[in-house]
PDB file of N, CA and C in Angstrom:
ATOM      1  N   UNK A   1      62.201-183.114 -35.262  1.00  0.00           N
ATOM      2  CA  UNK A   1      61.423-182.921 -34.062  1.00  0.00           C
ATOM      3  C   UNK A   1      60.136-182.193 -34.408  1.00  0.00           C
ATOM      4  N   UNK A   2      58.842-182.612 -34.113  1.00  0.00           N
ATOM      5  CA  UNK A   2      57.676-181.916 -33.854  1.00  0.00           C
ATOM      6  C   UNK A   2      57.891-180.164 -33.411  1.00  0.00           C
ATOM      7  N   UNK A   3      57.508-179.268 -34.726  1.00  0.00           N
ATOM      8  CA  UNK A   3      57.298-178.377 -34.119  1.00  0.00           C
ATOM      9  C   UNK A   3      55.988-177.995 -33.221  1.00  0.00           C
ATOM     10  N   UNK A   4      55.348-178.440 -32.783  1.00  0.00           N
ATOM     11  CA  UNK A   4      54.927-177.986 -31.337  1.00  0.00           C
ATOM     12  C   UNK A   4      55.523-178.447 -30.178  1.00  0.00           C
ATOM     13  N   UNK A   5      56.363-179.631 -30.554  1.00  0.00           N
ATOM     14  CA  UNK A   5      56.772-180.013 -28.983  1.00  0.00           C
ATOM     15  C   UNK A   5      58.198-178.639 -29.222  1.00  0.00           C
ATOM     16  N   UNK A   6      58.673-178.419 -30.063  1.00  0.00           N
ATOM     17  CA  UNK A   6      60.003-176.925 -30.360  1.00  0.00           C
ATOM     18  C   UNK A   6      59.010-175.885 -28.821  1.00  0.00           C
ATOM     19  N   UNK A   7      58.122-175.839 -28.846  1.00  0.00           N
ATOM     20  CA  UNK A   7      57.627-174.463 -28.209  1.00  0.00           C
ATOM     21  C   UNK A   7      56.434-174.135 -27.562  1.00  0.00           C
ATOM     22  N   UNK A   8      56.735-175.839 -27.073  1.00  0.00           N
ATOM     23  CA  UNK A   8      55.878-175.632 -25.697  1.00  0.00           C
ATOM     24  C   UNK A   8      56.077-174.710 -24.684  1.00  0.00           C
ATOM     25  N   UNK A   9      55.100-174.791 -23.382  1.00  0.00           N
ATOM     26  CA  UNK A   9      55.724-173.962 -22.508  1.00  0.00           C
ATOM     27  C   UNK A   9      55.562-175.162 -21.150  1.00  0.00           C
ATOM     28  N   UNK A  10      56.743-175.435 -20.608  1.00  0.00           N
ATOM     29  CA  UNK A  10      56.446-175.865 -19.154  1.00  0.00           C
ATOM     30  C   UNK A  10      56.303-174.922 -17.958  1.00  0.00           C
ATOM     31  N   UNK A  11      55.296-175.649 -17.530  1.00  0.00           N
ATOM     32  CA  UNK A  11      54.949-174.793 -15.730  1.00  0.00           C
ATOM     33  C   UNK A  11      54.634-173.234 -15.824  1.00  0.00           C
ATOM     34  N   UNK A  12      54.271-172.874 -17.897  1.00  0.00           N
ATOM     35  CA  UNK A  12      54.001-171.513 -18.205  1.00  0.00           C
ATOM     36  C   UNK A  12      55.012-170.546 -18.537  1.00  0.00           C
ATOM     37  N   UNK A  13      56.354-171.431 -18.489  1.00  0.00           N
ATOM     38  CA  UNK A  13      57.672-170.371 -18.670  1.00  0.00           C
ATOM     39  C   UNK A  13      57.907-171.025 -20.368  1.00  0.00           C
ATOM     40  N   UNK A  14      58.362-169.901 -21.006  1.00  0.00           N
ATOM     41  CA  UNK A  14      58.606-170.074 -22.567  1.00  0.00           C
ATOM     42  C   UNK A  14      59.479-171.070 -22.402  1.00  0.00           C
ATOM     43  N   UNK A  15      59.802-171.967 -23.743  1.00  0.00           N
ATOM     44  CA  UNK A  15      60.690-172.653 -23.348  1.00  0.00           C
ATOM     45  C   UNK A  15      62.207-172.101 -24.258  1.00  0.00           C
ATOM     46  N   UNK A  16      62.752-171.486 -24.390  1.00  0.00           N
ATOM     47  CA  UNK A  16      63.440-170.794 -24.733  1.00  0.00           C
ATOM     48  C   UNK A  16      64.338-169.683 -23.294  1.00  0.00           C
ATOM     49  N   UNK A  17      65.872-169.945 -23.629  1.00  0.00           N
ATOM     50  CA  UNK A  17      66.489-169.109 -22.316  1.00  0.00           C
ATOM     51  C   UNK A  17      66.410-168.140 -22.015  1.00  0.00           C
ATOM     52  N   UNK A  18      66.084-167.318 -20.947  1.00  0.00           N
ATOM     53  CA  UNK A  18      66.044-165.936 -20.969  1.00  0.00           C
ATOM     54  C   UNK A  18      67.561-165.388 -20.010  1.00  0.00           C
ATOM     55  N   UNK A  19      68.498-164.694 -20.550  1.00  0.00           N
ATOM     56  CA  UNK A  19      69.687-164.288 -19.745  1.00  0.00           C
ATOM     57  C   UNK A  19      69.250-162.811 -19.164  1.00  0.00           C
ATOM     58  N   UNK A  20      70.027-162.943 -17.868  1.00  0.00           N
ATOM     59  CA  UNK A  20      69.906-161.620 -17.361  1.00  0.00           C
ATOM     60  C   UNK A  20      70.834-160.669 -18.093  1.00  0.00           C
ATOM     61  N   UNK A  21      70.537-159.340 -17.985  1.00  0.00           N
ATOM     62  CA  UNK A  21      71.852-158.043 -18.490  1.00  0.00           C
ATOM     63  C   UNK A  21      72.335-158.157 -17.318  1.00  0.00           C
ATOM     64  N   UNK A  22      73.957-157.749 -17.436  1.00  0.00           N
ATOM     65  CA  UNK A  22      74.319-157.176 -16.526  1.00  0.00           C
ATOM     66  C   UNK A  22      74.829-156.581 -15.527  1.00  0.00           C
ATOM     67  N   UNK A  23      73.899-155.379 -16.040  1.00  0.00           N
ATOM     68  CA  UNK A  23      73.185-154.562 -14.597  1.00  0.00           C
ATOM     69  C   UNK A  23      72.412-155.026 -13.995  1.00  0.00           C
ATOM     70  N   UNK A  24      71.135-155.747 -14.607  1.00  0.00           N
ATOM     71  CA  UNK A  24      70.674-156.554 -13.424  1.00  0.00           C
ATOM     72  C   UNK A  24      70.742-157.754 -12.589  1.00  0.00           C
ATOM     73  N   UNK A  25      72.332-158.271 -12.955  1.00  0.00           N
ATOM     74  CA  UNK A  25      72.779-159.590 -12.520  1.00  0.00           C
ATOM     75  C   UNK A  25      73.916-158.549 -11.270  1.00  0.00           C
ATOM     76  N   UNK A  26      74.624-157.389 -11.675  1.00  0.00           N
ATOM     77  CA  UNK A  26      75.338-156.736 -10.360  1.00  0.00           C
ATOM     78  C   UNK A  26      74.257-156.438  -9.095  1.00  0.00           C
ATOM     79  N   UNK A  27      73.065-155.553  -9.465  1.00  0.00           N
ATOM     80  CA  UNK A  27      72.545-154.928  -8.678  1.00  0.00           C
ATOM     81  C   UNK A  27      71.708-156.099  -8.179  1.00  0.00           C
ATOM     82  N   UNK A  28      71.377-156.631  -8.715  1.00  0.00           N
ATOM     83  CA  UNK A  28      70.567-158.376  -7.613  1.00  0.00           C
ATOM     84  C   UNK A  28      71.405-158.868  -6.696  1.00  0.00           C
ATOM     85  N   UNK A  29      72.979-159.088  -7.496  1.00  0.00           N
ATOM     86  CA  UNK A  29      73.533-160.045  -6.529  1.00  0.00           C
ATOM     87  C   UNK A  29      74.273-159.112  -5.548  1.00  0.00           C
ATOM     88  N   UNK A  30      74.326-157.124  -5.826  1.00  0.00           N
ATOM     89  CA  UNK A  30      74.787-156.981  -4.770  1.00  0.00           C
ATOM     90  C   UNK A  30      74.037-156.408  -3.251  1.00  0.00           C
ATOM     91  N   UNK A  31      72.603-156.534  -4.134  1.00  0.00           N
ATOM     92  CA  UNK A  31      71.842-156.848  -2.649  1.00  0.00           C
ATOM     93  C   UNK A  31      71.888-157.763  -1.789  1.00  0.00           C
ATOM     94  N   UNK A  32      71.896-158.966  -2.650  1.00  0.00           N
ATOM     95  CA  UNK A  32      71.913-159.924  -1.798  1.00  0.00           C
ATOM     96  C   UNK A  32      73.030-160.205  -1.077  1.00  0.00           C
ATOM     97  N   UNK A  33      74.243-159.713  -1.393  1.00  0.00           N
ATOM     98  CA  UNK A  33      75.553-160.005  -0.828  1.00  0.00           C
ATOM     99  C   UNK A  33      75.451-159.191   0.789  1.00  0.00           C
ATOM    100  N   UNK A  34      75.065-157.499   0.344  1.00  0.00           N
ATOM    101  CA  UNK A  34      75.119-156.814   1.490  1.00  0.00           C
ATOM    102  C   UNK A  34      73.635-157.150   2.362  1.00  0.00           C
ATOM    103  N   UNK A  35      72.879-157.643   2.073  1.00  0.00           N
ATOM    104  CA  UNK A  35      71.460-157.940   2.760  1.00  0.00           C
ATOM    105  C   UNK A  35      72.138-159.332   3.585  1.00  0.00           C
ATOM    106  N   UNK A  36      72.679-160.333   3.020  1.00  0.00           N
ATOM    107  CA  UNK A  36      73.428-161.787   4.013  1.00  0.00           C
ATOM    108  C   UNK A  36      74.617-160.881   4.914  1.00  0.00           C
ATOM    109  N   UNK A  37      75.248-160.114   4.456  1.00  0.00           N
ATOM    110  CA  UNK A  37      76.238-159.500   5.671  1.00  0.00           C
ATOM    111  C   UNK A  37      75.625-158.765   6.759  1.00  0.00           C
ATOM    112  N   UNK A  38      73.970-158.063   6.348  1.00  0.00           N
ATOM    113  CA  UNK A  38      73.541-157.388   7.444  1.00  0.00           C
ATOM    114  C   UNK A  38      72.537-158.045   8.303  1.00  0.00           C
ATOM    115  N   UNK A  39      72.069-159.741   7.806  1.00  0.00           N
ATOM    116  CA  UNK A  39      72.102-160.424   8.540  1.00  0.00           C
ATOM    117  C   UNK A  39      72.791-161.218   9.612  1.00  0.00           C
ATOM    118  N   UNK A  40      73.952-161.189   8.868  1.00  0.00           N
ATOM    119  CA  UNK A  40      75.086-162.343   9.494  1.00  0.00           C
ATOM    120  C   UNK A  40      75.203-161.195  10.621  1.00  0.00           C
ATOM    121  N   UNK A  41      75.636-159.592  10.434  1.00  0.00           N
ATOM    122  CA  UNK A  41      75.524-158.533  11.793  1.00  0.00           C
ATOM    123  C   UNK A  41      74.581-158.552  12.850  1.00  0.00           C
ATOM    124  N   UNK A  42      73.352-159.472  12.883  1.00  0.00           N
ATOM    125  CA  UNK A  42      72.343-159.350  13.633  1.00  0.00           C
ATOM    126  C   UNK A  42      72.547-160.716  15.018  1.00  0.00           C
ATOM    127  N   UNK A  43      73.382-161.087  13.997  1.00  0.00           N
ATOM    128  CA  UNK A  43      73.409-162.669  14.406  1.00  0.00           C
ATOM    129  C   UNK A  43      74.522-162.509  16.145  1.00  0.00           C
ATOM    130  N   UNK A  44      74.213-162.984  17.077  1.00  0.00           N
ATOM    131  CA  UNK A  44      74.382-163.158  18.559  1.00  0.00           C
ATOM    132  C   UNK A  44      76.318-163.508  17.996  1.00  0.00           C
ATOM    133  N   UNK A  45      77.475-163.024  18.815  1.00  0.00           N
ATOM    134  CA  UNK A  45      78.358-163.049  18.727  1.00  0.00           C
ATOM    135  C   UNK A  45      79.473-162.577  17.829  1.00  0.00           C
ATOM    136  N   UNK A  46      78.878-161.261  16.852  1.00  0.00           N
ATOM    137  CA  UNK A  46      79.231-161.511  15.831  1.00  0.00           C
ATOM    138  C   UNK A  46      79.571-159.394  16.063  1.00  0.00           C
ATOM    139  N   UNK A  47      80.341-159.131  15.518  1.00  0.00           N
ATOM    140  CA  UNK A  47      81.179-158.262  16.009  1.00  0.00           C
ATOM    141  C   UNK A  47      81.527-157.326  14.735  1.00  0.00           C
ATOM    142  N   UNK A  48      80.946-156.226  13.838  1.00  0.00           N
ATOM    143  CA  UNK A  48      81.422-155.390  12.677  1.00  0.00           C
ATOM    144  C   UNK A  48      81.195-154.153  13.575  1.00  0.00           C
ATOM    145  N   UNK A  49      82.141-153.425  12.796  1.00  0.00           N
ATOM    146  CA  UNK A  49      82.760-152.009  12.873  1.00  0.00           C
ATOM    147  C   UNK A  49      81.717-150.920  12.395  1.00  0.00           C
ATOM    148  N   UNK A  50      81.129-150.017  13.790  1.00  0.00           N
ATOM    149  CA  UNK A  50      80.142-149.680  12.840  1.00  0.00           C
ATOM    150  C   UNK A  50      80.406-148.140  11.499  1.00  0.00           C
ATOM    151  N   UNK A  51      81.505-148.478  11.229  1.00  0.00           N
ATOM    152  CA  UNK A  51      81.822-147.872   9.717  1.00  0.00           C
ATOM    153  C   UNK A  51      81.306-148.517   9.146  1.00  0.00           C
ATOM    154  N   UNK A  52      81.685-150.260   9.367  1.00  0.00           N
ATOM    155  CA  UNK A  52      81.218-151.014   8.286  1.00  0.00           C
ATOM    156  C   UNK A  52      79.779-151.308   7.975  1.00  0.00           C
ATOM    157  N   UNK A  53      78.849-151.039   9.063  1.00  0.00           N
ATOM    158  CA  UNK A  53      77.704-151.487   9.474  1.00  0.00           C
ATOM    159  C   UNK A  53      76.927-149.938   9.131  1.00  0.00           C
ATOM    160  N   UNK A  54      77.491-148.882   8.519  1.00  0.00           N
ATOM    161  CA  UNK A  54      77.036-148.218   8.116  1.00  0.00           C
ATOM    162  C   UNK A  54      77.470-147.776   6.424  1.00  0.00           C
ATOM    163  N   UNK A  55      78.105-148.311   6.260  1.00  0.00           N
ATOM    164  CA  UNK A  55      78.974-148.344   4.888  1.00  0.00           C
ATOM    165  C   UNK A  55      77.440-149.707   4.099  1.00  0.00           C
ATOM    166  N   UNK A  56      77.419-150.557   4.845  1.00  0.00           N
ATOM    167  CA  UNK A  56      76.765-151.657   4.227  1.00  0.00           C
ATOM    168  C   UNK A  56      74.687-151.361   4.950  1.00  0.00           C
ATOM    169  N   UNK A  57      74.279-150.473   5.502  1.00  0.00           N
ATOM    170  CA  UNK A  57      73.545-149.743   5.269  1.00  0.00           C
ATOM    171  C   UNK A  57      73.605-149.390   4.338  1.00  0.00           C
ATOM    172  N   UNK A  58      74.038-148.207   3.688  1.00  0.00           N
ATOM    173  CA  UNK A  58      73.695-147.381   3.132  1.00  0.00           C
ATOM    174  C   UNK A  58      74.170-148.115   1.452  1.00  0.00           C
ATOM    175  N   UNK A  59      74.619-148.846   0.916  1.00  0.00           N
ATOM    176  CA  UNK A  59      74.876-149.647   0.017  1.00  0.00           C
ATOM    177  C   UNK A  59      73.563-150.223  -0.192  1.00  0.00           C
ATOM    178  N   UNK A  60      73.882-150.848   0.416  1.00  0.00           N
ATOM    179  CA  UNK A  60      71.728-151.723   0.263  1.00  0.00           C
ATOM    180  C   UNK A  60      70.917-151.243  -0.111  1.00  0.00           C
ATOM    181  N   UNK A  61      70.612-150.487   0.790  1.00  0.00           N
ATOM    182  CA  UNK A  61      69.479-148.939   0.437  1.00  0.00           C
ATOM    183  C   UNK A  61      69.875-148.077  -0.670  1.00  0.00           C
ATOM    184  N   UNK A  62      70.677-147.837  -1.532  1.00  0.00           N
ATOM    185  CA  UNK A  62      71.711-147.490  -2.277  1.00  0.00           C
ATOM    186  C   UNK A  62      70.631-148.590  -3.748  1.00  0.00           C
ATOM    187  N   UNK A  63      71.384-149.870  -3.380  1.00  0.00           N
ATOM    188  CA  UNK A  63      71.139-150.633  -4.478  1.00  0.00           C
ATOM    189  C   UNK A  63      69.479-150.927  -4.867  1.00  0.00           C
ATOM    190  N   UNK A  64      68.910-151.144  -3.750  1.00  0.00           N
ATOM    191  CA  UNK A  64      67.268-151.392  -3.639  1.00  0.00           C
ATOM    192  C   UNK A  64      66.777-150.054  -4.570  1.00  0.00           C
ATOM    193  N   UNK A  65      67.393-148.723  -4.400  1.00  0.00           N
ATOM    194  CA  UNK A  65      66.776-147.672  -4.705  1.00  0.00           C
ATOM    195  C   UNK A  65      67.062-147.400  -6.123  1.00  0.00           C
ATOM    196  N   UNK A  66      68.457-147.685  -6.132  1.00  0.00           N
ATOM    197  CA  UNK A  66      68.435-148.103  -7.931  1.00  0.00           C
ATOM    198  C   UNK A  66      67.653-149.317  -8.277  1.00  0.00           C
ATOM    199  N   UNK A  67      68.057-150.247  -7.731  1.00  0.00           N
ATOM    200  CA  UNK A  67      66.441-151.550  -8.342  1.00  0.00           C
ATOM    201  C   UNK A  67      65.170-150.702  -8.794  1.00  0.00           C
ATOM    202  N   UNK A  68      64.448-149.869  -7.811  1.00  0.00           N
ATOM    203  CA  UNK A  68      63.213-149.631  -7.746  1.00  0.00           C
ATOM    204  C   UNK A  68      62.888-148.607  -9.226  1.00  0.00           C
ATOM    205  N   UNK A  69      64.025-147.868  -8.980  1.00  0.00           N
ATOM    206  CA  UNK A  69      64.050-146.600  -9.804  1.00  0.00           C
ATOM    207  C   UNK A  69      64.473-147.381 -11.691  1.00  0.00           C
ATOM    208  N   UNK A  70      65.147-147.693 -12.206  1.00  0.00           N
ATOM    209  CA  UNK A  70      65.480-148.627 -13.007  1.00  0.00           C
ATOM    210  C   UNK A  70      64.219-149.536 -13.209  1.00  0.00           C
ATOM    211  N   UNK A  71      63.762-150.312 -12.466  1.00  0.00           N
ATOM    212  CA  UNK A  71      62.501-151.110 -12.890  1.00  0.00           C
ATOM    213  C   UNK A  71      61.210-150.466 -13.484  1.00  0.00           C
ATOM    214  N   UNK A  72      61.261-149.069 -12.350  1.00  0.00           N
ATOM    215  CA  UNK A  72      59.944-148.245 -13.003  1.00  0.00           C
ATOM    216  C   UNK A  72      60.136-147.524 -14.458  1.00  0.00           C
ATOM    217  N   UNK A  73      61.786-147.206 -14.506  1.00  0.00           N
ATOM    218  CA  UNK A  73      61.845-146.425 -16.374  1.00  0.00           C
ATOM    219  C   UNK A  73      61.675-147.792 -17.018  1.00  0.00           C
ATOM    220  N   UNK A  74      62.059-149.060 -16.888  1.00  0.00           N
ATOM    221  CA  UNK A  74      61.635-149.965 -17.608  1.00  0.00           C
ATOM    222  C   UNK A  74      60.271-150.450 -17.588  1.00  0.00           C
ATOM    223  N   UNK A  75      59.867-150.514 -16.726  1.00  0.00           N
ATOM    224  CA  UNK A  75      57.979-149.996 -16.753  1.00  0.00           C
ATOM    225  C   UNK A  75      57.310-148.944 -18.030  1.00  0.00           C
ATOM    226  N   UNK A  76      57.818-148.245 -17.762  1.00  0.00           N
ATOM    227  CA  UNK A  76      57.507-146.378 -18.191  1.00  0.00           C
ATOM    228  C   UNK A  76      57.937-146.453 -19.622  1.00  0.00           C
ATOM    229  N   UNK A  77      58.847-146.675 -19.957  1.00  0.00           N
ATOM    230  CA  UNK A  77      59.188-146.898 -21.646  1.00  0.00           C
ATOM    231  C   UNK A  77      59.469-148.064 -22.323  1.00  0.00           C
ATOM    232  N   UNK A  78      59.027-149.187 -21.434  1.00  0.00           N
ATOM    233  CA  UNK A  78      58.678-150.900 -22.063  1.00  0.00           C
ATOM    234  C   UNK A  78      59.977-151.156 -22.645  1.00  0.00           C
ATOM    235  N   UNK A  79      61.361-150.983 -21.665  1.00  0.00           N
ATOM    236  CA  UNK A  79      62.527-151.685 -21.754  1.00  0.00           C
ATOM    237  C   UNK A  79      62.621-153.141 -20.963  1.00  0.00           C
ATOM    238  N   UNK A  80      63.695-153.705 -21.080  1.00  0.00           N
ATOM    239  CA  UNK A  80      63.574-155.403 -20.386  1.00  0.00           C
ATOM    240  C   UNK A  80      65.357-155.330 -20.038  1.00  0.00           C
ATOM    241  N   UNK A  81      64.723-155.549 -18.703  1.00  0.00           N
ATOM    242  CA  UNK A  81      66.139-156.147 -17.768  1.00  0.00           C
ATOM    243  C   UNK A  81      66.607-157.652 -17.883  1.00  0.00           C
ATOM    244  N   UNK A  82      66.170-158.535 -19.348  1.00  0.00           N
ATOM    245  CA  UNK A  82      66.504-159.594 -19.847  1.00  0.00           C
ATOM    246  C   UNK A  82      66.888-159.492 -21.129  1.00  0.00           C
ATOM    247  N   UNK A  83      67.444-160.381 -21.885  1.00  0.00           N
ATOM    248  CA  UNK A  83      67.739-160.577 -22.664  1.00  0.00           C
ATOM    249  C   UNK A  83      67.215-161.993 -24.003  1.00  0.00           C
ATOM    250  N   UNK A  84      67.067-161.726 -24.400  1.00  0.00           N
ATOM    251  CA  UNK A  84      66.431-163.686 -25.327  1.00  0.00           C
ATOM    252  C   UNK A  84      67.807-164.080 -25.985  1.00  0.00           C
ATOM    253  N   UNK A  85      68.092-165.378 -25.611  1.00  0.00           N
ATOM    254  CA  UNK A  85      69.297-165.889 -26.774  1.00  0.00           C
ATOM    255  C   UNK A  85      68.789-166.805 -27.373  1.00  0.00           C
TER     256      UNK A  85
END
């Protein structure tokens, strides 16, 4: 095979896989898990306990704040929340 076609880039993304770590495959997907439940709570007929509706508050906000905090030390000392295989 042509090494330049080995390492092109399509649409600007390397062409080579990049895997998530993770920590940042928990804390993504468990935003998104509790962010769709505190939608699905908004939603007309729909009935949670507000333990739960404060349990899944404060989780979210919880996880976002580790996102934020975690992204900036990887900012700050040029670590990567990916991996190259």
């Amino acid at each position: 095979m042509n090494q330049n076609l080995a390492n092109t880039r399509v649409m600007g993304l390397p062409s080579r896989w990049i895997y998530l770590t993770t920590t940042f495959f928990l804390v993504l997907s468990g935003i998104l898990v509790s962010g769709a439940l505190l939608v699905i709570r908004n939603l007309t007929g729909t009935n949670f306990a507000p333990e739960l509706i404060i349990f899944l508050d404060l989780i979210h906000l919880g996880l976002v704040m580790m996102f934020v905090f975690v992204s900036l030390y990887c900012l700050i000392f040029k670590k990567h929340w990916t991996t190259e295989r």
